[in-house]
N, C-alpha and C. Protein backbone atom coordinates (compact mmCIF):
# COMPACT_ATOMS: atom_id res chain seq x y z
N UNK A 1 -92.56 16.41 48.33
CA UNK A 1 -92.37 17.27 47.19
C UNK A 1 -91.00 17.97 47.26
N UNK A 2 -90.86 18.40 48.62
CA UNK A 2 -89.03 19.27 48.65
C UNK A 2 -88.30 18.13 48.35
N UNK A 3 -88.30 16.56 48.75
CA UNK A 3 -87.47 15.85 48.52
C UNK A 3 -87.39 15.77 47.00
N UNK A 4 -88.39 15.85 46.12
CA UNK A 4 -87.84 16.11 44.79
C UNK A 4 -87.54 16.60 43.90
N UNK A 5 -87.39 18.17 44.38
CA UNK A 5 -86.81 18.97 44.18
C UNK A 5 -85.50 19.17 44.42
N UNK A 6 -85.17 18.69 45.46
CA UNK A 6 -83.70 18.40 45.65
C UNK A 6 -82.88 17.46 45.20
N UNK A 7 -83.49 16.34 44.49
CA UNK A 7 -83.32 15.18 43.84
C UNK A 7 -82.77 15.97 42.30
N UNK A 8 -83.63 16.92 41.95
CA UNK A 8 -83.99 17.66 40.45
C UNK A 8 -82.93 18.78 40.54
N UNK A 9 -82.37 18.93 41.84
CA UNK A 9 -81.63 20.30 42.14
C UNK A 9 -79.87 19.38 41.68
N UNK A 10 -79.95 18.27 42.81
CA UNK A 10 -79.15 17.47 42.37
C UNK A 10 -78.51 17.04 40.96
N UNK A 11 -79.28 16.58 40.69
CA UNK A 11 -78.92 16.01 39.28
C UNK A 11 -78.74 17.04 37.92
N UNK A 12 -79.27 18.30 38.48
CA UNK A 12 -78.51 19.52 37.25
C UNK A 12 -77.24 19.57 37.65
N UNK A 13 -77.18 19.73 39.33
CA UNK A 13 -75.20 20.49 39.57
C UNK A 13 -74.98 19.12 38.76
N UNK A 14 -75.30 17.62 39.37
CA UNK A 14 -74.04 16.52 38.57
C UNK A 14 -73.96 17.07 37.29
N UNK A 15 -75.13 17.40 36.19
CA UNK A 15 -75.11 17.45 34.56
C UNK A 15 -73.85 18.77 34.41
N UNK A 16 -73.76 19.57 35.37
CA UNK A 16 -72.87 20.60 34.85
C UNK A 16 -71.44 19.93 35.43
N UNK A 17 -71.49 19.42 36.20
CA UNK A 17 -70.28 19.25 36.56
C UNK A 17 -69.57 18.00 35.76
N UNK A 18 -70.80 17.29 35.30
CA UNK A 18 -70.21 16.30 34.24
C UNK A 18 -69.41 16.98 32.88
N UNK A 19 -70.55 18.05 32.46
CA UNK A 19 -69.93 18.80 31.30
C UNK A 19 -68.72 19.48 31.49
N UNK A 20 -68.51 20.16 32.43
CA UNK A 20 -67.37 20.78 32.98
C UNK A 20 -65.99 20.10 32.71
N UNK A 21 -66.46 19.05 33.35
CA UNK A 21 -65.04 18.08 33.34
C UNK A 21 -65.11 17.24 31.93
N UNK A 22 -66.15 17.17 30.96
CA UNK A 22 -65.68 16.64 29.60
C UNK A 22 -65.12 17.56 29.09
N UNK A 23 -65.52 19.51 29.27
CA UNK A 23 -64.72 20.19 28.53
C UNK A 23 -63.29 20.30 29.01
N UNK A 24 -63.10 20.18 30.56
CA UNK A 24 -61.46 20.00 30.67
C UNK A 24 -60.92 18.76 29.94
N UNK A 25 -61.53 17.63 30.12
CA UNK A 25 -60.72 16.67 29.67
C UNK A 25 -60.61 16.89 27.80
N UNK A 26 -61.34 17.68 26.42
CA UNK A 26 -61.30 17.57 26.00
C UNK A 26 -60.29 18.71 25.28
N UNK A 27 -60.05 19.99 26.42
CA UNK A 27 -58.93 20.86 26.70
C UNK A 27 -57.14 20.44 26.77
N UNK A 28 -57.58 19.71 27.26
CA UNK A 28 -55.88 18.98 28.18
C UNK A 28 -55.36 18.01 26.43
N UNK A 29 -53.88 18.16 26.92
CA UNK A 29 -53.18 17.69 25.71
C UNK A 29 -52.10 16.76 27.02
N UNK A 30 -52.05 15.40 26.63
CA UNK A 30 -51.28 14.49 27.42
C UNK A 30 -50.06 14.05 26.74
N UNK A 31 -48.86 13.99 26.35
CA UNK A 31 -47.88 13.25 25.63
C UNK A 31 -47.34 12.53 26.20
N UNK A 32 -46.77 11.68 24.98
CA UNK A 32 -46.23 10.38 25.30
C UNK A 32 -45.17 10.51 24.49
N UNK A 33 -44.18 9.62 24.58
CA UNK A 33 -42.88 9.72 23.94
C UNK A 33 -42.47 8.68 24.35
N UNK A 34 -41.56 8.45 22.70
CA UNK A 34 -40.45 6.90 22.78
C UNK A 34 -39.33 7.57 22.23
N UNK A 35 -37.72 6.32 22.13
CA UNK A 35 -36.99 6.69 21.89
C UNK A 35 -36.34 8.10 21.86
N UNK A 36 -36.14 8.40 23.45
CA UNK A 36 -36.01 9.54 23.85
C UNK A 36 -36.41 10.80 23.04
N UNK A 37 -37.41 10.58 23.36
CA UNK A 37 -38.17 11.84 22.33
C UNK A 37 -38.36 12.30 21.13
N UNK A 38 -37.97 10.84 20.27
CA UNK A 38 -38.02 11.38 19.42
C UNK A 38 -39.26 10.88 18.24
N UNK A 39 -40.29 10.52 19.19
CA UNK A 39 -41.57 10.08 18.67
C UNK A 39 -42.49 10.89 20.09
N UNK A 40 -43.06 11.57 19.86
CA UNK A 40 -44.06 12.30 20.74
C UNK A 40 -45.46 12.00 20.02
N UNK A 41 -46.77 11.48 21.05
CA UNK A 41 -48.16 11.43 20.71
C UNK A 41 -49.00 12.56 21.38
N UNK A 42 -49.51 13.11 20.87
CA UNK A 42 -50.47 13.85 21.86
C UNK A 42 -51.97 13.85 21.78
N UNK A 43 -52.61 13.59 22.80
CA UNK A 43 -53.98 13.15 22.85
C UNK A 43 -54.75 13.86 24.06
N UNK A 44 -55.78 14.26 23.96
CA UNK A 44 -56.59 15.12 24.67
C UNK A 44 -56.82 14.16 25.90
N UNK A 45 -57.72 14.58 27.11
CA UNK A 45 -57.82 13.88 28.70
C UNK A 45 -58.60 12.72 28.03
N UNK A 46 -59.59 12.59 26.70
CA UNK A 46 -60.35 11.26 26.82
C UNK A 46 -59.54 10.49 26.17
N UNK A 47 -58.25 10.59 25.65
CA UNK A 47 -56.97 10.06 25.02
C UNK A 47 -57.31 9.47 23.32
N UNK A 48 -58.11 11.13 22.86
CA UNK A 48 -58.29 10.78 21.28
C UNK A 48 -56.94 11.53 20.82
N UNK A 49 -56.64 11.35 19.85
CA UNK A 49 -55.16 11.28 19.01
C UNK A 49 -55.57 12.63 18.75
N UNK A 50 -54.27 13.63 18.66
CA UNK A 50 -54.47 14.99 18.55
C UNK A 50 -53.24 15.07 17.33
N UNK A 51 -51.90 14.70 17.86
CA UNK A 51 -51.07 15.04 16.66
C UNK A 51 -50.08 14.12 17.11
N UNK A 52 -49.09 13.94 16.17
CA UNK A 52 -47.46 13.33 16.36
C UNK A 52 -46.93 14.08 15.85
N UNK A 53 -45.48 13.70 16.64
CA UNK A 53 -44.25 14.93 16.09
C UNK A 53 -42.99 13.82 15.80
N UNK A 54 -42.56 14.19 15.34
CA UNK A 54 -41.25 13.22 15.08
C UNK A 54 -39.84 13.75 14.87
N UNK A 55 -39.02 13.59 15.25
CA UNK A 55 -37.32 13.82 14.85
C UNK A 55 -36.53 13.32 13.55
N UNK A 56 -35.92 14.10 13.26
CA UNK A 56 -35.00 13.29 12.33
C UNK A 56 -34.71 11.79 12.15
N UNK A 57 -33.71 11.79 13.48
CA UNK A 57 -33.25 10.69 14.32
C UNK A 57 -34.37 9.51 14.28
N UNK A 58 -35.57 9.86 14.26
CA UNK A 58 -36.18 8.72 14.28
C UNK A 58 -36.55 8.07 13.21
N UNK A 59 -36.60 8.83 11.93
CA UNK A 59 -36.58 8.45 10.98
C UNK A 59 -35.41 7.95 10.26
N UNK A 60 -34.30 8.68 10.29
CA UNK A 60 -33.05 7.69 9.81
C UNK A 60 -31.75 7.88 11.32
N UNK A 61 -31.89 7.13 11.67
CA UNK A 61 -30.97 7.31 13.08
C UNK A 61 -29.58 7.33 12.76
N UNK A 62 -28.87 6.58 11.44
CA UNK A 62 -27.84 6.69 11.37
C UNK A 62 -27.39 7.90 10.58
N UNK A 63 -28.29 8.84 9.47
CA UNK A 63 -27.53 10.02 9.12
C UNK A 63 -29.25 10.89 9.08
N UNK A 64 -29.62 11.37 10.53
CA UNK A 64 -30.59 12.36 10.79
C UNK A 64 -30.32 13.55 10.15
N UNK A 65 -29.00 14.29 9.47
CA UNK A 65 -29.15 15.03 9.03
C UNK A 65 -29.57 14.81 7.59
N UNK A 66 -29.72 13.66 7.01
CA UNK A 66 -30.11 13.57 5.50
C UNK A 66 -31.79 13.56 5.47
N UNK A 67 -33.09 13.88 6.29
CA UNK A 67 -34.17 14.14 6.54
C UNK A 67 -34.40 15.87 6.49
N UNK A 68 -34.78 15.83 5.63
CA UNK A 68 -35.68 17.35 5.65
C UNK A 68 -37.00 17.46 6.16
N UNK A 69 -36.88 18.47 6.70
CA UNK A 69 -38.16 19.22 7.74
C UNK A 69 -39.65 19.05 6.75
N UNK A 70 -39.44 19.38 5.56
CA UNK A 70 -40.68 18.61 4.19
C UNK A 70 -40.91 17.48 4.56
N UNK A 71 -39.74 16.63 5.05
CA UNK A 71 -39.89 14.98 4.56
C UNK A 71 -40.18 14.88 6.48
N UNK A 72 -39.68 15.44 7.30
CA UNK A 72 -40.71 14.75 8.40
C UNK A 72 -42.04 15.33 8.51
N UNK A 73 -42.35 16.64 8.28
CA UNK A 73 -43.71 16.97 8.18
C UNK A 73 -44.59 16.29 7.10
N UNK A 74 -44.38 15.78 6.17
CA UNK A 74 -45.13 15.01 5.20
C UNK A 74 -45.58 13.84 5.82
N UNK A 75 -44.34 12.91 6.88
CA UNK A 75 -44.64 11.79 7.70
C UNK A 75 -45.80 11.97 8.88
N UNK A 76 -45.78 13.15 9.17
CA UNK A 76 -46.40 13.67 10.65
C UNK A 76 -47.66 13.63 9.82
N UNK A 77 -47.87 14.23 9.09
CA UNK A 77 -49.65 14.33 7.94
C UNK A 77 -49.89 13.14 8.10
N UNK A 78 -48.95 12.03 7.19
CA UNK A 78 -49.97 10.80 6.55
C UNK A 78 -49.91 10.14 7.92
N UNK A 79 -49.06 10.10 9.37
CA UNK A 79 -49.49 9.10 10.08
C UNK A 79 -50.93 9.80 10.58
N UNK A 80 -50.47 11.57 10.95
CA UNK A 80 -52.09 12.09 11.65
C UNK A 80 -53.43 11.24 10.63
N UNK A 81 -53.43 11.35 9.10
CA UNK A 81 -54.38 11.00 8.72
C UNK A 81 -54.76 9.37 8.71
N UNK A 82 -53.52 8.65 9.09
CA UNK A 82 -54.31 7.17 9.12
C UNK A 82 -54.81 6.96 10.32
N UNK A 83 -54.35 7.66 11.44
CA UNK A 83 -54.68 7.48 12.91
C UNK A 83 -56.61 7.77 12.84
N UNK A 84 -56.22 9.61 12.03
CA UNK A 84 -58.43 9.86 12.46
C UNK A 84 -58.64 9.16 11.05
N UNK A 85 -58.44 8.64 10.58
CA UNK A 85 -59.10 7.73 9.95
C UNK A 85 -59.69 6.62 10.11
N UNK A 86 -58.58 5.40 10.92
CA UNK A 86 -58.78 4.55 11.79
C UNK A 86 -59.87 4.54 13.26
N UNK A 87 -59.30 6.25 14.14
CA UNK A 87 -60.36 6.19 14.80
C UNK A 87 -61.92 6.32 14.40
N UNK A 88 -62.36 7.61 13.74
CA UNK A 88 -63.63 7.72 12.76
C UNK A 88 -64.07 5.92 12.41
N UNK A 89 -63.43 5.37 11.80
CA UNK A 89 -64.16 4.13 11.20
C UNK A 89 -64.37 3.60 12.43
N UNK A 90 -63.49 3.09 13.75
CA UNK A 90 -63.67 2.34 15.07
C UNK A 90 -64.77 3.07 15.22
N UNK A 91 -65.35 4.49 15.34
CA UNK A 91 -66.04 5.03 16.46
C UNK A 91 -67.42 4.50 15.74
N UNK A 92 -67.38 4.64 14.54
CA UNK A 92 -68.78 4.61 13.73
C UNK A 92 -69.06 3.11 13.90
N UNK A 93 -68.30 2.18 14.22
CA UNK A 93 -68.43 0.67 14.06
C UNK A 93 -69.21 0.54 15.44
N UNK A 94 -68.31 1.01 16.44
CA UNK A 94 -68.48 0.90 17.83
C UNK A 94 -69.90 1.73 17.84
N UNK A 95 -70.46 2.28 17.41
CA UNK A 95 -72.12 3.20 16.99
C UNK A 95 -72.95 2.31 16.74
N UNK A 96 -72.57 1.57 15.69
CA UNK A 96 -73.54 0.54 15.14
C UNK A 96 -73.44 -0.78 16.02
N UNK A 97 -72.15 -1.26 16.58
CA UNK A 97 -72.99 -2.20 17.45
C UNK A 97 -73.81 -2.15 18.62
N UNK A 98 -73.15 -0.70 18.91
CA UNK A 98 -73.85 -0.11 20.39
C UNK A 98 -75.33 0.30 20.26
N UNK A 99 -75.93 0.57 18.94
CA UNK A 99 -77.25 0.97 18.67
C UNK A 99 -77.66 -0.71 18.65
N UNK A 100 -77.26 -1.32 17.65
CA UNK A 100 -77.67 -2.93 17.76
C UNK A 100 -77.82 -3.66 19.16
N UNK A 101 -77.22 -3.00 20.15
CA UNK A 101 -77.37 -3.78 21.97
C UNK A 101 -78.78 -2.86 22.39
N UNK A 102 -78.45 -1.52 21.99
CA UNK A 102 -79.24 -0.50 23.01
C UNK A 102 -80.81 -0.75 21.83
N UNK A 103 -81.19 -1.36 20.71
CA UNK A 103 -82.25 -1.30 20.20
C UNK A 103 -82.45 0.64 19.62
N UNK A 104 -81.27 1.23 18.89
CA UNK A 104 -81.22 2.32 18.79
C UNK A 104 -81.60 3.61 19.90
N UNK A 105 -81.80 2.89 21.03
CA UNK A 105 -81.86 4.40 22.23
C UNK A 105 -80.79 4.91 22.48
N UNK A 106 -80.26 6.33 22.64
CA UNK A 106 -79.19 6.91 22.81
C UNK A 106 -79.16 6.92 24.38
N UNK A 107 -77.71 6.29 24.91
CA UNK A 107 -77.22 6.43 26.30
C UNK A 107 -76.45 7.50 26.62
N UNK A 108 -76.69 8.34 27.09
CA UNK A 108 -75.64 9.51 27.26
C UNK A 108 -74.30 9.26 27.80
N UNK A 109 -73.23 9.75 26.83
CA UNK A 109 -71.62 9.03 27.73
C UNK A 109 -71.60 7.46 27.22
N UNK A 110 -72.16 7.00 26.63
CA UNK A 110 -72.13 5.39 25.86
C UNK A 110 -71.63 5.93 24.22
N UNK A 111 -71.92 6.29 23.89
CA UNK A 111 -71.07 6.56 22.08
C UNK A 111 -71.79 7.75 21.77
């Protein structure tokens, strides 16, 4: 009987310590960058898309000053919105085949 209690004692610290570390990883902001910086991604520790930033320069490299701060923030919107758009539809797809394997039982940490 103590042995399964300690089994039961066990497996709460793992459940908190699992949660623990999904809320750090869903805390943390990771970037990435091309063309010397002037494309930055940023994505949380489970590496879902958080935002892009962009430069002038990357948009017209040969006269960066003819880009207005309107016209790269308008770019930064519509790419943020095709990105959670794209992900949302993957995740919901990746739902439905994963319910179609699992016979609809929910796996915890599976989708």
């Amino acid at each position: 009987m103590m042995n399964m209690m300690n089994m039961m004692k066990q497996a709460q610290n793992i459940q908190k310590r699992l949660k623990d570390t999904q809320d750090e990883l869903n805390a943390m902001e990771i970037t990435g960058e091309s063309g010397n910086g002037s494309v930055k991604i940023i994505c949380d520790g489970k590496g879902i898309f958080k935002s892009i930033k962009l430069t002038a320069e990357a948009i017209n490299p040969d006269n960066p000053a003819s880009v207005s701060e309107d016209t790269i923030e308008m770019l930064e919107d519509l790419i943020t919105a095709a990105i959670n758009q794209t992900t949302e539809k993957a995740h919901k797809v990746m739902e439905e085949k994963m319910k179609a394997v699992t016979g609809g039982v929910s796996i915890p940490g599976l989708f």
